[in-house]
C-alpha atoms as a PDB file:
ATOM      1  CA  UNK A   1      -0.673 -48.206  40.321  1.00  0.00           C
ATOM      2  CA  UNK A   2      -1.648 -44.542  41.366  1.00  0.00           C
ATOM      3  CA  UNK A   3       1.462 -43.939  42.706  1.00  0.00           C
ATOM      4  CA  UNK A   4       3.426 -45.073  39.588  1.00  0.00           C
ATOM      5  CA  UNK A   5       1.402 -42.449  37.387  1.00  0.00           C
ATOM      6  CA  UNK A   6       1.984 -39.418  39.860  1.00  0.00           C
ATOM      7  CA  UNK A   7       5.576 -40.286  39.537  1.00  0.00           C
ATOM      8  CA  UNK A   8       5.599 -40.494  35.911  1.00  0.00           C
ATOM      9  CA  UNK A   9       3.433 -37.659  35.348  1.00  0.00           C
ATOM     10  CA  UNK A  10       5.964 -35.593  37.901  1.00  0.00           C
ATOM     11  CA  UNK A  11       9.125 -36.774  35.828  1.00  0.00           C
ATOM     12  CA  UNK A  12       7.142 -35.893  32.494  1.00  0.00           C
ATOM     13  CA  UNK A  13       6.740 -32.608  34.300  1.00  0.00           C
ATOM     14  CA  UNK A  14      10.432 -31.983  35.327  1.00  0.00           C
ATOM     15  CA  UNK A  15      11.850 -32.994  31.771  1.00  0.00           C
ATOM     16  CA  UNK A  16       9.982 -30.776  30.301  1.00  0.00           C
ATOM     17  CA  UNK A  17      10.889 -27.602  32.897  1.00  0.00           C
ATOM     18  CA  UNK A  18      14.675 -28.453  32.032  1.00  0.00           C
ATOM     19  CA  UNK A  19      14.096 -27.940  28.412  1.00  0.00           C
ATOM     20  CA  UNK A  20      15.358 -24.257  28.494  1.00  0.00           C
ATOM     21  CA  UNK A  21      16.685 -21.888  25.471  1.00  0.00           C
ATOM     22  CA  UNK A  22      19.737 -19.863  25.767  1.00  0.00           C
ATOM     23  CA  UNK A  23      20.259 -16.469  26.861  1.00  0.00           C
ATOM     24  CA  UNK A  24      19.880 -13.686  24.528  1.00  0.00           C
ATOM     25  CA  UNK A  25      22.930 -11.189  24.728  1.00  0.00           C
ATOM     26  CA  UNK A  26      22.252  -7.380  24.680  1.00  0.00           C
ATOM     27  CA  UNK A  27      24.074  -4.072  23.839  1.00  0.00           C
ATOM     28  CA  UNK A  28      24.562  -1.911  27.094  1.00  0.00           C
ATOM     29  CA  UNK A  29      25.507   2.240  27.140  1.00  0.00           C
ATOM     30  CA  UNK A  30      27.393   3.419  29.560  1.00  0.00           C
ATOM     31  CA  UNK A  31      28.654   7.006  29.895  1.00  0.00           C
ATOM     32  CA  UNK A  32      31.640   6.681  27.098  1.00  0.00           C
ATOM     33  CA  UNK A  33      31.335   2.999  25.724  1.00  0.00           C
ATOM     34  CA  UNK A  34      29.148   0.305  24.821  1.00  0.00           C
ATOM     35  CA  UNK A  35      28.817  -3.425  26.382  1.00  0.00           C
ATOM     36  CA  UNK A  36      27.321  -6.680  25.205  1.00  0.00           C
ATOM     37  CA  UNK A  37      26.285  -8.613  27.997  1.00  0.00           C
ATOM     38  CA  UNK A  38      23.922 -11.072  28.709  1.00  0.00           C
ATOM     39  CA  UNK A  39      22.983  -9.222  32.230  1.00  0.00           C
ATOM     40  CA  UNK A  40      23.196  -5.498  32.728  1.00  0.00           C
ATOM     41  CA  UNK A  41      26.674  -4.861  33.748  1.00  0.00           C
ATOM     42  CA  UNK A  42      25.685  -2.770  36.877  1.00  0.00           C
ATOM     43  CA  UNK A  43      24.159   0.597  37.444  1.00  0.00           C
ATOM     44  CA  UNK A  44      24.492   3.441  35.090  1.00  0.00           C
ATOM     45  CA  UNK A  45      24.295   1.053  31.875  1.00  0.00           C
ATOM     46  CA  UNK A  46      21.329   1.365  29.365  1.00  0.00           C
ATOM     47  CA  UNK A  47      19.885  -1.106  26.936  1.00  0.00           C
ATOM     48  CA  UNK A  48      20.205  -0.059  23.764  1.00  0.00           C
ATOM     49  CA  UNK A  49      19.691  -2.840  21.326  1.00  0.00           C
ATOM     50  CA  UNK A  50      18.850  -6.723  21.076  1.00  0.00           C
ATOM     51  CA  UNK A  51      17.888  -9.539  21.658  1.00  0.00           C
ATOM     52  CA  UNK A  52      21.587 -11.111  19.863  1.00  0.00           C
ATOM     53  CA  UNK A  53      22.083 -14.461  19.644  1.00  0.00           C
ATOM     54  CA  UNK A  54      25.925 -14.258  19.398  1.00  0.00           C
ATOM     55  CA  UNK A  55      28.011 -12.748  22.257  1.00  0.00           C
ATOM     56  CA  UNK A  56      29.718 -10.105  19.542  1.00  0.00           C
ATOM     57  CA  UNK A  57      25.953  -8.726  19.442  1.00  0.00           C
ATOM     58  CA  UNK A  58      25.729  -9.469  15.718  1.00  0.00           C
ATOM     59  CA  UNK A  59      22.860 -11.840  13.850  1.00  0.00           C
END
């Protein structure tokens, strides 16, 4: 019977890790344009504004 509740309490566990929101999208700088992007598109880009929920970086 022990061994039954570890494993449900580890699945309870697990189901509840893989509950996960979605990524926020931000608005990057660079040195002559701007980038939304979910990740910083490499060096030399700034964050500027956000958390977005749409990938246009609009509400």
């Amino acid at each position: 019977m022990p061994a039954r509740l570890a494993i449900a309490l580890l699945l309870i566990t697990c189901s509840a890790l893989a509950m996960a929101a979605p990524a926020h999208y931000w608005l990057w700088q660079g040195k002559d344009k701007t980038f939304c992007a979910q990740t910083s598109p490499g060096k030399g880009w700034t964050r500027i504004a956000g958390p977005y929920v749409r990938s246009d970086c609009s509400n």
